[in-house]
Protein backbone atom coordinates (compact mmCIF):
# COMPACT_ATOMS: atom_id res chain seq x y z
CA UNK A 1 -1.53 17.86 -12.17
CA UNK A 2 -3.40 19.87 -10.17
CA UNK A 3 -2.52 20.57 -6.46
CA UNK A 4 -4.41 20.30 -3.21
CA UNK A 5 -2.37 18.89 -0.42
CA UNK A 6 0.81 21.36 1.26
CA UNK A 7 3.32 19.03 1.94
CA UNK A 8 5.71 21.66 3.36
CA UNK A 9 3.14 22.62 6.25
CA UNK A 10 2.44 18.65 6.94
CA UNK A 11 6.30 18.12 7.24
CA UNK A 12 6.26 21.16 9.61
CA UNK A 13 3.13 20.35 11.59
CA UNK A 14 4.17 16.38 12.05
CA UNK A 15 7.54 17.13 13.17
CA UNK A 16 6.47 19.93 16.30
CA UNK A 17 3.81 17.23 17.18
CA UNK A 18 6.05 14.64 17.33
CA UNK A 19 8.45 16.70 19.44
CA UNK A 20 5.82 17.58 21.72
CA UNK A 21 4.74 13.48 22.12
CA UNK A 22 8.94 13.23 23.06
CA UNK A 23 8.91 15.99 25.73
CA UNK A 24 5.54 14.22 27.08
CA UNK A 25 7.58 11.56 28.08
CA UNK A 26 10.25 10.84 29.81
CA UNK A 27 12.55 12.05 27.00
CA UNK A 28 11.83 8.57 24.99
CA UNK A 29 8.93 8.06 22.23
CA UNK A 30 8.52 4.72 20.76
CA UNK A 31 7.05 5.79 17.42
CA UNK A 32 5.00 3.24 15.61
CA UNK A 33 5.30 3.93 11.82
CA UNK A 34 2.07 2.82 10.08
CA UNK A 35 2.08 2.69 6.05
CA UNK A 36 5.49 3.07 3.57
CA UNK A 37 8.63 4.90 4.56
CA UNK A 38 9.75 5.46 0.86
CA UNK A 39 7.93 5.59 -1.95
CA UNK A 40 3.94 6.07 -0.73
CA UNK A 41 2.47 6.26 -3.86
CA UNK A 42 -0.83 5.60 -2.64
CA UNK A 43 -0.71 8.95 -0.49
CA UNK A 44 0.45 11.20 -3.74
CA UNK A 45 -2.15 9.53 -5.72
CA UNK A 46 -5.08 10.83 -3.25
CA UNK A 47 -3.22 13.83 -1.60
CA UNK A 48 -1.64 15.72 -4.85
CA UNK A 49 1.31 17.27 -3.79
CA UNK A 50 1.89 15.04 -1.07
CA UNK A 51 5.90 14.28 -1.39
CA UNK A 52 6.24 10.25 -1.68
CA UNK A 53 9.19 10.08 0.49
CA UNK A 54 7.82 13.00 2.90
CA UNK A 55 8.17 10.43 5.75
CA UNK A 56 11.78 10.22 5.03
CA UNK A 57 12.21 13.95 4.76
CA UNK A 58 10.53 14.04 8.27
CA UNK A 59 13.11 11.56 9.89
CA UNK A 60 15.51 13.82 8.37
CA UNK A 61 14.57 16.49 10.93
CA UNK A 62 15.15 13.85 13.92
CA UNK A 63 18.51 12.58 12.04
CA UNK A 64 20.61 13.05 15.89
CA UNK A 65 17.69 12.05 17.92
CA UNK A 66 16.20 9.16 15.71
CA UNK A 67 17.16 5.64 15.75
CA UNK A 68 15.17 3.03 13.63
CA UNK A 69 13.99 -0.77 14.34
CA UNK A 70 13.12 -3.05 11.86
CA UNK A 71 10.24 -5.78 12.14
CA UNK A 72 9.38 -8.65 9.81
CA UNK A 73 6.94 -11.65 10.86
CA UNK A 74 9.08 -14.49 10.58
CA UNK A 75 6.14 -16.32 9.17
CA UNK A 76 6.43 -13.75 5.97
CA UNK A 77 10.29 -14.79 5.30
CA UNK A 78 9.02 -18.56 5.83
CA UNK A 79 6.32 -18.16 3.01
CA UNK A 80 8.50 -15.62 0.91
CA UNK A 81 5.44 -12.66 1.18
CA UNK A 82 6.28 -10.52 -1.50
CA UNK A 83 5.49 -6.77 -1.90
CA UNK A 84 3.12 -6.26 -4.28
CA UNK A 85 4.10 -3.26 -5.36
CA UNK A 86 7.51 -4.29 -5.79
CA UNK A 87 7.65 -7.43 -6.53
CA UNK A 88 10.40 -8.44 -4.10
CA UNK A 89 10.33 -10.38 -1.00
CA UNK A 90 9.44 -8.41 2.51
CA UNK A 91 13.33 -9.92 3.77
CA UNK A 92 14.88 -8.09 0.75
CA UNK A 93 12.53 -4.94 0.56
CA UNK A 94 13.56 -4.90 4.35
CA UNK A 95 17.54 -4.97 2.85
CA UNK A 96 16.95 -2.39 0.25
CA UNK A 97 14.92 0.03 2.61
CA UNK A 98 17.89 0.19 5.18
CA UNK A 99 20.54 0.86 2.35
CA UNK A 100 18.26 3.81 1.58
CA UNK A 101 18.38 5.00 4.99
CA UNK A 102 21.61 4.49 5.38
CA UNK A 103 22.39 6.59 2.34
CA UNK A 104 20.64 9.46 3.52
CA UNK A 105 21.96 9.46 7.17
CA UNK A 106 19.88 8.53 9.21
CA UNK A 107 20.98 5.50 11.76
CA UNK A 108 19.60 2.08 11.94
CA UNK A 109 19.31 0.19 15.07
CA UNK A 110 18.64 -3.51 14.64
CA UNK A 111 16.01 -6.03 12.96
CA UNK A 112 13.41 -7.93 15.05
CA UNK A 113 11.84 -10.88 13.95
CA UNK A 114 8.48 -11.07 14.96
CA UNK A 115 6.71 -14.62 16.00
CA UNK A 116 9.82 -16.59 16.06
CA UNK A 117 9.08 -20.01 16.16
CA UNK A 118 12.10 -21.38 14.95
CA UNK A 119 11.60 -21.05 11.40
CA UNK A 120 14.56 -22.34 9.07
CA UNK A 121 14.70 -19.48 6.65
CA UNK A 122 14.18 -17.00 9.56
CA UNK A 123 17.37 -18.60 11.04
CA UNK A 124 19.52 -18.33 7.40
CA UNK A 125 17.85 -14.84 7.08
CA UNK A 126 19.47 -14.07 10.66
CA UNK A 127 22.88 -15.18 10.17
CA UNK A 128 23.07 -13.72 6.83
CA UNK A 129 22.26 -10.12 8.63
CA UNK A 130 24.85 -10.95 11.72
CA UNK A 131 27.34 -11.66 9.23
CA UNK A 132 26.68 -7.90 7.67
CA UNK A 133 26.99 -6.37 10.55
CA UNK A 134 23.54 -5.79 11.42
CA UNK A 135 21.57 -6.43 14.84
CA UNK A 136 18.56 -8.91 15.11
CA UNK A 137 16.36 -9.65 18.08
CA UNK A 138 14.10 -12.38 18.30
CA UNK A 139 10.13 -12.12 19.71
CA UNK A 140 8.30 -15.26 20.49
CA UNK A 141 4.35 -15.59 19.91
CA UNK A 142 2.83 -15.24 23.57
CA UNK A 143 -0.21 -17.61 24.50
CA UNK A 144 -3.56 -15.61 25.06
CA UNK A 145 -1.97 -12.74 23.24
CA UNK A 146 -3.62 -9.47 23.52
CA UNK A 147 -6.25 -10.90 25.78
CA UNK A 148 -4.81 -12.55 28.72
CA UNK A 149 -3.70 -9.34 29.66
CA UNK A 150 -1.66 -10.47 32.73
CA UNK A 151 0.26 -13.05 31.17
CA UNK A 152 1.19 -10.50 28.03
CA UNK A 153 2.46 -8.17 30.34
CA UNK A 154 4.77 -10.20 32.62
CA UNK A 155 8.55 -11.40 32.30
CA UNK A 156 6.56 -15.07 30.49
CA UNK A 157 4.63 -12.17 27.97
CA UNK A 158 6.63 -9.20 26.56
CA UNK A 159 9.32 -10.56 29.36
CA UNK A 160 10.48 -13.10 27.05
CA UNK A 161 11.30 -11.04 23.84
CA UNK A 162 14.80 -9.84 23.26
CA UNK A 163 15.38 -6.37 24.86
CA UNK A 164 16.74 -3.96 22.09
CA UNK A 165 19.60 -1.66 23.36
CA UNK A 166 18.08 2.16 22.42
CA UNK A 167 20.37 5.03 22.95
CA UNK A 168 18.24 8.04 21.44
CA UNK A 169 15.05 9.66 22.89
CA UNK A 170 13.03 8.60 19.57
CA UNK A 171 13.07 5.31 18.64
CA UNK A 172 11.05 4.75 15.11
CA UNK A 173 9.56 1.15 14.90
CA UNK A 174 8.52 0.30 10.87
CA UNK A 175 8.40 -2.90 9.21
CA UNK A 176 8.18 -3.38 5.45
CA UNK A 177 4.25 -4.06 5.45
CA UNK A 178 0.80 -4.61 7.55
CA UNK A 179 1.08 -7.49 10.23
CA UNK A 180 4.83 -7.33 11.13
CA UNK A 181 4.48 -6.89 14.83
CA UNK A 182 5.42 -2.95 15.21
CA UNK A 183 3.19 -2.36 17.78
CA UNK A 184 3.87 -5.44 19.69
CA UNK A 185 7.76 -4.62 19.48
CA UNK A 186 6.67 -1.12 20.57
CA UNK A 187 4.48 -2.28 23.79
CA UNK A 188 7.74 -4.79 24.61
CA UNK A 189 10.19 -2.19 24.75
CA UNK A 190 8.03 -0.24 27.17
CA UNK A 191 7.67 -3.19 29.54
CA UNK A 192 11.83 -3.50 28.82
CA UNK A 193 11.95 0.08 29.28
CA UNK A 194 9.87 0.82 32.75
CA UNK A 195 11.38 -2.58 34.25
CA UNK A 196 14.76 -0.47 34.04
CA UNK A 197 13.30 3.11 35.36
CA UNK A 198 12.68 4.88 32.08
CA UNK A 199 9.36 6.21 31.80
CA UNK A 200 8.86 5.86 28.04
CA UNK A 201 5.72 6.42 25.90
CA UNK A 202 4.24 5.06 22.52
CA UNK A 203 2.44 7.09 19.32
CA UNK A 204 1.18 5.50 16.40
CA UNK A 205 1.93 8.02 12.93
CA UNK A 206 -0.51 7.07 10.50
CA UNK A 207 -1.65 8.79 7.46
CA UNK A 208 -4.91 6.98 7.02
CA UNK A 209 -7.60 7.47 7.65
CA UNK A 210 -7.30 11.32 8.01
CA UNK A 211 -9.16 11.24 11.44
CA UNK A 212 -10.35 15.09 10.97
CA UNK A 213 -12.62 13.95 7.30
CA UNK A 214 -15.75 12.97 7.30
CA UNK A 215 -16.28 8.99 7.56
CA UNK A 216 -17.13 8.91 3.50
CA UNK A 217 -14.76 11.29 2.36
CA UNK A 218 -13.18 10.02 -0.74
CA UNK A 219 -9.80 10.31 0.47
CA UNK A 220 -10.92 8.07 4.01
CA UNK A 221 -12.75 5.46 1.09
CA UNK A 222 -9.83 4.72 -1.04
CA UNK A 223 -7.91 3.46 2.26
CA UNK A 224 -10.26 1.65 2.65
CA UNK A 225 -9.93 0.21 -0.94
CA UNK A 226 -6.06 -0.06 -0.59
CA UNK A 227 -6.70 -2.28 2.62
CA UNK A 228 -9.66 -4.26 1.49
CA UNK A 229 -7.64 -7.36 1.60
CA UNK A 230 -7.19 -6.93 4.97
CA UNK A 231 -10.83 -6.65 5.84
CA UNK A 232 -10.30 -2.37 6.78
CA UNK A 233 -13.44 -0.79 7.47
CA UNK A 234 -13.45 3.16 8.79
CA UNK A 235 -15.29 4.07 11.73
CA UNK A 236 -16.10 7.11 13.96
CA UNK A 237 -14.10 6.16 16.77
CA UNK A 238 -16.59 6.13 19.83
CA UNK A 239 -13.72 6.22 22.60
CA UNK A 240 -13.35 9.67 21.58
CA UNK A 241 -16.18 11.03 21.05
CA UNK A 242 -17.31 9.65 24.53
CA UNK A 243 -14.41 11.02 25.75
CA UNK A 244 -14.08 14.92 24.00
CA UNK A 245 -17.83 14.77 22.36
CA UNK A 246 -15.69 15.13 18.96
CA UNK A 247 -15.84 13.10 15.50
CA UNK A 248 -12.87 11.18 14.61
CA UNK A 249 -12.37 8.98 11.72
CA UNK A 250 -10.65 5.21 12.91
CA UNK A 251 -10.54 2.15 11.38
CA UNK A 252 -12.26 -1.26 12.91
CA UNK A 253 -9.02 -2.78 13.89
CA UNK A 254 -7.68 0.00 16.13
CA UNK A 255 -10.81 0.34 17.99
CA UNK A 256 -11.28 -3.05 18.60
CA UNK A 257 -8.30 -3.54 20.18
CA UNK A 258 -8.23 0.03 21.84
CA UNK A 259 -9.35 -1.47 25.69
CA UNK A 260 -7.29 -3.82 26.02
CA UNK A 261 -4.15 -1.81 24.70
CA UNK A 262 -5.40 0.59 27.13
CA UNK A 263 -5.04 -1.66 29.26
CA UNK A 264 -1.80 -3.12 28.75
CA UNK A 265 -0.44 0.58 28.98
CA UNK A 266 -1.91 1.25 32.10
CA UNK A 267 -0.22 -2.00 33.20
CA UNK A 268 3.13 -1.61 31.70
CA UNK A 269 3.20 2.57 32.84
CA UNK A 270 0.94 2.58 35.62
CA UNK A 271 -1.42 5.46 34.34
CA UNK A 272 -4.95 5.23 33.20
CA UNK A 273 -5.15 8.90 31.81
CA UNK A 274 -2.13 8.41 28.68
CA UNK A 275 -4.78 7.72 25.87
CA UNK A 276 -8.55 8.07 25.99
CA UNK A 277 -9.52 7.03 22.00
CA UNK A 278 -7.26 5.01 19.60
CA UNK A 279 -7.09 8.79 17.44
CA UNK A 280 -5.25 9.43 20.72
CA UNK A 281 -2.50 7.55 20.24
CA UNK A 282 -2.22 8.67 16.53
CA UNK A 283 0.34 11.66 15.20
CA UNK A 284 -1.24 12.80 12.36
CA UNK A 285 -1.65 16.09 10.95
CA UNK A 286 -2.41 15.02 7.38
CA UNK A 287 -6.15 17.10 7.29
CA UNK A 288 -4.25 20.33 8.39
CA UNK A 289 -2.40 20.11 4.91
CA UNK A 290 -5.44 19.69 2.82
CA UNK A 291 -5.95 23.44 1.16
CA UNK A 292 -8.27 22.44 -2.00
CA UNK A 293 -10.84 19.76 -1.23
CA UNK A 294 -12.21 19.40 -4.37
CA UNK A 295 -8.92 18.55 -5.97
CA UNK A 296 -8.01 16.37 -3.93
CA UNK A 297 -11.60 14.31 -3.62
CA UNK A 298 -11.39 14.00 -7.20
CA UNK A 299 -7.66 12.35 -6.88
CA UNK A 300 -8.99 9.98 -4.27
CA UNK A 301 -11.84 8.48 -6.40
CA UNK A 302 -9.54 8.44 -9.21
CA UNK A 303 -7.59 6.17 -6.66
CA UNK A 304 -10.71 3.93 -6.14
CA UNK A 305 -10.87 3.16 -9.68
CA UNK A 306 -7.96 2.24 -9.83
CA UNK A 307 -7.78 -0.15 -6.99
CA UNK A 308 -11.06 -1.37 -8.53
CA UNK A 309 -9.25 -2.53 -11.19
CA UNK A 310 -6.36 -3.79 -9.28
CA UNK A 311 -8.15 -5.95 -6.99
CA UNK A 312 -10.19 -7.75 -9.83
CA UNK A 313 -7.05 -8.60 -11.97
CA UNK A 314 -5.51 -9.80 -8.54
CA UNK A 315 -8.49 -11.98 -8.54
CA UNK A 316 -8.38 -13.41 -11.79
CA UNK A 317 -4.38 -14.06 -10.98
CA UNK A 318 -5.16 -15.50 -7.25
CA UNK A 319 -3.93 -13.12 -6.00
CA UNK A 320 -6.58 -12.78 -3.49
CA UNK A 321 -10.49 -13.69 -2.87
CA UNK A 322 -13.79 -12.68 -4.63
CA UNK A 323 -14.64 -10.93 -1.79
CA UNK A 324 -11.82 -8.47 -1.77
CA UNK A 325 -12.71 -6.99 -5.44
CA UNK A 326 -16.24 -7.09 -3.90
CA UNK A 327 -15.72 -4.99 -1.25
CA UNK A 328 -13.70 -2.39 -3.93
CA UNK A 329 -17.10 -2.54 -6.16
CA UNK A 330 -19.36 -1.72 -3.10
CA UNK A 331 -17.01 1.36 -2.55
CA UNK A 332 -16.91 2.15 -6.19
CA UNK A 333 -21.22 2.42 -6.10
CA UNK A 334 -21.49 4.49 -2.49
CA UNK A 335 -19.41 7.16 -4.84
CA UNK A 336 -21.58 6.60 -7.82
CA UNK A 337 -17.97 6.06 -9.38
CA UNK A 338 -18.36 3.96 -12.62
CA UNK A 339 -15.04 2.60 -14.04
CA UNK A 340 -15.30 4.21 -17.30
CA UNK A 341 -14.81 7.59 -15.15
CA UNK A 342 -11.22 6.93 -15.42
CA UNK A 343 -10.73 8.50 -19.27
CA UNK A 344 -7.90 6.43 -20.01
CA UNK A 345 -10.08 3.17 -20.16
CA UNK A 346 -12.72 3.59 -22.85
CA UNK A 347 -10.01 4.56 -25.68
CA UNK A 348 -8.22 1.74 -24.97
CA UNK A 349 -10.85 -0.73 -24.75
CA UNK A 350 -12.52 0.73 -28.19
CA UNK A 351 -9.17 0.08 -30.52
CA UNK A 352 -8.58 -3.30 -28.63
CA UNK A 353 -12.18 -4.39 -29.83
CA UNK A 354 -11.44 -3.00 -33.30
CA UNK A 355 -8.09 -4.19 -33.75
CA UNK A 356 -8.14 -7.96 -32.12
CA UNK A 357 -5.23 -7.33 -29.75
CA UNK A 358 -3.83 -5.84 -26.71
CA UNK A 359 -3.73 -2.17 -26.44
CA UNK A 360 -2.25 0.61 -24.04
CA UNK A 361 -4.06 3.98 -23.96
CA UNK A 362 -1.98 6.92 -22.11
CA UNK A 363 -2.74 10.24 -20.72
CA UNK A 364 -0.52 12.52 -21.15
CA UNK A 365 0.30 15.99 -18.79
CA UNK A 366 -1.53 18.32 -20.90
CA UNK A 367 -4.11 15.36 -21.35
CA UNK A 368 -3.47 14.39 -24.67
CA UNK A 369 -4.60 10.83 -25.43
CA UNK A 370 -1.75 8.49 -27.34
CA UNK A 371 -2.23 4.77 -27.59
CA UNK A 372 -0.05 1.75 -28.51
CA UNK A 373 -0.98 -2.02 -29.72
CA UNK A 374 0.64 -5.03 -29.68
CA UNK A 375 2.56 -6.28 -32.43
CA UNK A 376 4.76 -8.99 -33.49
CA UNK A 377 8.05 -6.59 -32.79
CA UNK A 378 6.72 -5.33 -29.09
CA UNK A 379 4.27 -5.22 -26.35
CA UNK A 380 1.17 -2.97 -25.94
CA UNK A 381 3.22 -1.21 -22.86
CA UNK A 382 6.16 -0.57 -25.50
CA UNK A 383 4.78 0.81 -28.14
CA UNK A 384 2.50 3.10 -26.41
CA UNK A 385 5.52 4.28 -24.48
CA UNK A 386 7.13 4.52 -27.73
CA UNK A 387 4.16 6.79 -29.16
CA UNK A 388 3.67 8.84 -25.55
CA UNK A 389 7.29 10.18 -26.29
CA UNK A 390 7.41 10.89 -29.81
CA UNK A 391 4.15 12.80 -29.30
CA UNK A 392 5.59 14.69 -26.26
CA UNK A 393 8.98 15.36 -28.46
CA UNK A 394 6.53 16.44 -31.65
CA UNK A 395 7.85 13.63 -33.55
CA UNK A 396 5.90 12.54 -36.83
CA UNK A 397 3.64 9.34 -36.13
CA UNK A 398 5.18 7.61 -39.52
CA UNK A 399 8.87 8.02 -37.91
CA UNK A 400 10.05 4.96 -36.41
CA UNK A 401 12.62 5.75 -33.24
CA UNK A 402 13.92 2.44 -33.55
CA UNK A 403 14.60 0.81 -37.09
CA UNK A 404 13.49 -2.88 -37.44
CA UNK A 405 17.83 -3.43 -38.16
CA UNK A 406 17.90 -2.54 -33.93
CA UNK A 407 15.19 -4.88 -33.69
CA UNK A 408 15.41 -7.90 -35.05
CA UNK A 409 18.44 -9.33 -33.56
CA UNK A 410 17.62 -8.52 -30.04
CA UNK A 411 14.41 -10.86 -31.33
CA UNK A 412 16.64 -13.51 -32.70
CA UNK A 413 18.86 -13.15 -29.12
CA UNK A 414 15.75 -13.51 -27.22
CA UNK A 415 14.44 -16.67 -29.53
CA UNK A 416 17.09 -18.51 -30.76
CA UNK A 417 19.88 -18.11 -28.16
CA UNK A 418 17.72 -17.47 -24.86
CA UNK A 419 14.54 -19.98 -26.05
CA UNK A 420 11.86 -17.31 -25.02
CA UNK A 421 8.61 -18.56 -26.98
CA UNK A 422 7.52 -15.06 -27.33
CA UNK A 423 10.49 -12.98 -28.95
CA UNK A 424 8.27 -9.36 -28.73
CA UNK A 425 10.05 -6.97 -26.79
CA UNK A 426 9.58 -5.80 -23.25
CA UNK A 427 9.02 -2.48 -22.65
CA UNK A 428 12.55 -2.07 -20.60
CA UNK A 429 14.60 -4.15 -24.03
CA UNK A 430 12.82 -1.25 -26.19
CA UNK A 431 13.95 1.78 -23.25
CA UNK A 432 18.10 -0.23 -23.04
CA UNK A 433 17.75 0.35 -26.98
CA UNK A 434 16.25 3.25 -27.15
CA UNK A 435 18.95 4.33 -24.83
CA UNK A 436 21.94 2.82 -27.38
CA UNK A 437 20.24 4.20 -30.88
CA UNK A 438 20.26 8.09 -28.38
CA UNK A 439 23.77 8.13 -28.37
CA UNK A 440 24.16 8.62 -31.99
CA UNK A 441 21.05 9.74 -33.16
CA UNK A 442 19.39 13.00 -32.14
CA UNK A 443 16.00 12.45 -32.24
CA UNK A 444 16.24 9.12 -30.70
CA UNK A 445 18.18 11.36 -27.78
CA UNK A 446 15.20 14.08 -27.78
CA UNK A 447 12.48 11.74 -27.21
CA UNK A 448 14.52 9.70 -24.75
CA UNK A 449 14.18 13.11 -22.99
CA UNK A 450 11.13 12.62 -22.65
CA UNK A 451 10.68 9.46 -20.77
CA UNK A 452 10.70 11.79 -17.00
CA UNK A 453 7.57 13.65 -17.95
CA UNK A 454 5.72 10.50 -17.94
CA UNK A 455 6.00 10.38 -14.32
CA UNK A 456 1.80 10.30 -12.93
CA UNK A 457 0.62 9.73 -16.16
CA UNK A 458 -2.26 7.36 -16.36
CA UNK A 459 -2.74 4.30 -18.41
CA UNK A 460 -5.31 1.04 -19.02
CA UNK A 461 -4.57 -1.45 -21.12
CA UNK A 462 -7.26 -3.75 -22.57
CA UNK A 463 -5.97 -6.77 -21.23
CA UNK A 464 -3.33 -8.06 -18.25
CA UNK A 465 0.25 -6.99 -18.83
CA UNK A 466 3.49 -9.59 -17.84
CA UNK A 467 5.80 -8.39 -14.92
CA UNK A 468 9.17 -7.09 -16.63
CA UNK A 469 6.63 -4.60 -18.41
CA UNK A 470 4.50 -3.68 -15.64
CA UNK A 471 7.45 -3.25 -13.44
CA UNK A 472 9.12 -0.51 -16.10
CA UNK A 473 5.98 1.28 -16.02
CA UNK A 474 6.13 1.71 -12.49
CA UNK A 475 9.69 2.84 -12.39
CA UNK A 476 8.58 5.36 -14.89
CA UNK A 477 6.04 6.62 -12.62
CA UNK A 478 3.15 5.55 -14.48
CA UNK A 479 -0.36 4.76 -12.96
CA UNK A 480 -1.41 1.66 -14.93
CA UNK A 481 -4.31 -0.29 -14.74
CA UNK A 482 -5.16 -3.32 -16.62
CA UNK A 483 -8.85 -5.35 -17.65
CA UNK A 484 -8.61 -8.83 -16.07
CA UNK A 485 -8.35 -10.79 -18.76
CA UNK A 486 -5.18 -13.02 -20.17
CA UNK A 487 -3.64 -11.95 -23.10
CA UNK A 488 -3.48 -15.53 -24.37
CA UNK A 489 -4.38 -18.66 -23.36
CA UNK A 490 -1.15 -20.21 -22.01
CA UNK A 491 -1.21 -20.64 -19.05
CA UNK A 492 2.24 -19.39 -18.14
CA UNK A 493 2.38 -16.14 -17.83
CA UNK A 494 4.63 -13.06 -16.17
């Protein structure tokens, strides 16, 4: 994969801005974190070489000045909002995100659950944290909120919330995805904060848009893909080119609501003169890192494809509205992008027609093409996994890594003992044997080897793939895309 983005100089860059934004307070930064702490695929996809847990390495820097807080809607644990990418719950990606942390050092403050309205499973969620040993807070929804600007910003408003005890000059605010209430929590703590003398201040780190590319830039146009469910579109931000006759690249949201944050601020802190422009508020040195433009616009429209394809198959699995995968497809034309520019898709579409079933196609790192049907022993996903290493190994096409005597009783398990109508094997059964048949046979072991240089690969397969194989292929590192289209016609189907 080709390289265009200088991670080591955006790590460098972010850090001595965000130590300036600490000094230009009074020694205490409330730090809005915008996107994914760990794992930000989406920002190696479209900035290649762009480390996915560069956030992470950043905090690292801060580990004896750094405290985090946690916020989750309380609506999201009431209707179980899952992480797409994931596939868990935002209460338990919330759990497995601090363990992380934890792991590496760095110290977590507390969890604050956002528009508490009482909400049963918010309670259980609660107690089950107290009982862990962890903090949680409680903020309440506030009538007229932004708007009624004198209300919001009284001891009734931001007043109301829990206080959360801070001990360290920066205080990083995340939550596990968009709509959580971090900058709420953020603007409460400074009304907390000034009530009791301490002149704090508030930055928003963001990654996208890249405020310093122009408007259509590819890499500015697949955020706005990733968010299209949440109705994202990029603007030039006119607060600040009124205010410094410069361009900078926004989104709608944040400059809609920029005057009457502004003017919450300048209630809360007194001063009128903090931020002029929503890009302002931002920490962001992303652009700076960005040494080969041409690689890197090519990533990002790679990126639109691919969320082109994403937000139709969430369509056809209700995952979200007509309009969403719309909005995708408008991007997709102001590019001139047709999805057939992504070559993994037309190789596997052209055996799928010719064969009658499901297939895979995958691209390997020197760009080799391998593909992999669907059979009555395994999945599309499996086999073409299967294939992807014994080609990357230099294994024979007509030698089997696993023997149909491996096989067939994990088939007759997953029939007759475990009642699964469809006995074919997942692609993580075929890696757990694959892993077995390694230990005593050699060339089992080699192309087990393998399995790592997948990682940012890309794949298509002809039709939708079930969960337990899409989920393998992300843990592999793969960047898989699917045709919206069911596999069969049951109707259940994971």
């Amino acid at each position: 994969m080709q390289i265009g983005f200088d991670n080591k100089k955006y790590v460098q860059m972010q850090t001595e801005h965000i130590r300036s934004r600490i000094r230009q307070f009074d020694n205490k930064l409330y730090l809005e974190f915008g996107g994914k702490l760990f794992d930000d695929y989406h920002a190696a996809r479209v900035l290649p070489g762009f480390d996915v847990n560069g956030k992470i390495r950043l905090l690292q820097e801060f580990r004896d000045q750094a405290e985090i807080i946690f916020c989750i809607n309380a609506a999201d644990i009431e209707n179980n909002k899952i992480r797409a990418d994931f596939g868990i719950t935002y209460d338990m990606d919330v759990l497995r995100i601090i363990d992380n942390l934890r792991s590496m050092g760095l110290y977590i403050n507390s969890i604050v659950i956002t528009q508490y309205r009482g909400q049963s499973s918010a309670d259980t969620f609660r107690k089950k944290l107290e009982r862990r040993g962890v903090k949680t807070y409680l903020h309440y929804p506030i009538k007229g909120y932004p708007t009624d600007v004198d209300l919001v910003v009284s001891d009734q408003g931001y007043g109301a919330n829990d206080y959360v005890e801070t001990t360290r000059p920066l205080v990083v605010v995340t939550a596990p995805g968009p709509c959580s209430g971090k900058l709420a929590t953020c603007l409460s703590q400074l009304y907390h904060e000034f009530k009791r003398g301490v002149r704090a201040g508030y930055a928003k780190f963001e990654t996208f848009p890249i405020w310093n590319l122009p408007l259509k830039h590819p890499v500015n146009l697949a955020y706005e893909a990733a968010t299209a469910d949440l109705n994202d579109v990029n603007m030039i931000d006119p607060f600040h080119l009124e205010a410094y006759g410069e361009t900078a690249v926004n989104y709608n949201r944040d400059i809609a609501t920029f005057p009457v944050l502004q003017t919450i601020l300048e209630k809360i802190t007194g001063d009128s003169s903090v931020y002029q422009s929503p890009t302002d508020m931002g920490v962001n040195m992303a652009g700076y890192a960005i040494f080969d433009d041409e690689v890197v616009r090519a990533a990002a429209c790679q990126e639109i494809i691919r969320r082109y394809y994403k937000a139709r198959c969430d369509y056809k699995q209700g995952r979200t509205d007509q309009t969403t995968a719309q909005r995708v497809e408008l991007i997709l034309k102001q590019l001139d992008l047709k999805p057939e520019d992504r070559v993994v898709v037309e190789p596997a579409l052209v055996k799928s027609k010719l064969l009658g079933v499901p297939v895979m196609a995958m691209q390997l790192p020197d760009g080799r093409l391998v593909t992999g049907k669907a059979s009555n022993l395994m999945s599309a996903a499996s086999s073409c996994t299967l294939n992807a290493i014994k080609e990357l190994a230099g294994i024979a096409d007509d030698l089997h890594l696993l023997s149909p005597v491996v096989l067939e009783p994990i088939i007759n398990l997953k029939k007759n003992v475990l009642g699964s109508r469809r006995g074919i094997l997942s692609l993580d059964e075929v890696l757990i044997a694959l892993s077995i048949c390694a230990a005593t046979n050699p060339m089992v072991e080699l192309a087990t080897g393998k399995l790592a240089e997948l990682k940012s690969c890309e794949a298509h397969c002809s039709f939708l793939i079930g969960r337990t194989d899409e989920t393998a292929l992300r843990k592999l590192g793969v960047n898989l895309t699917c045709e919206p289209e069911f596999p069969t016609k049951d109707l259940y189907f994971i």
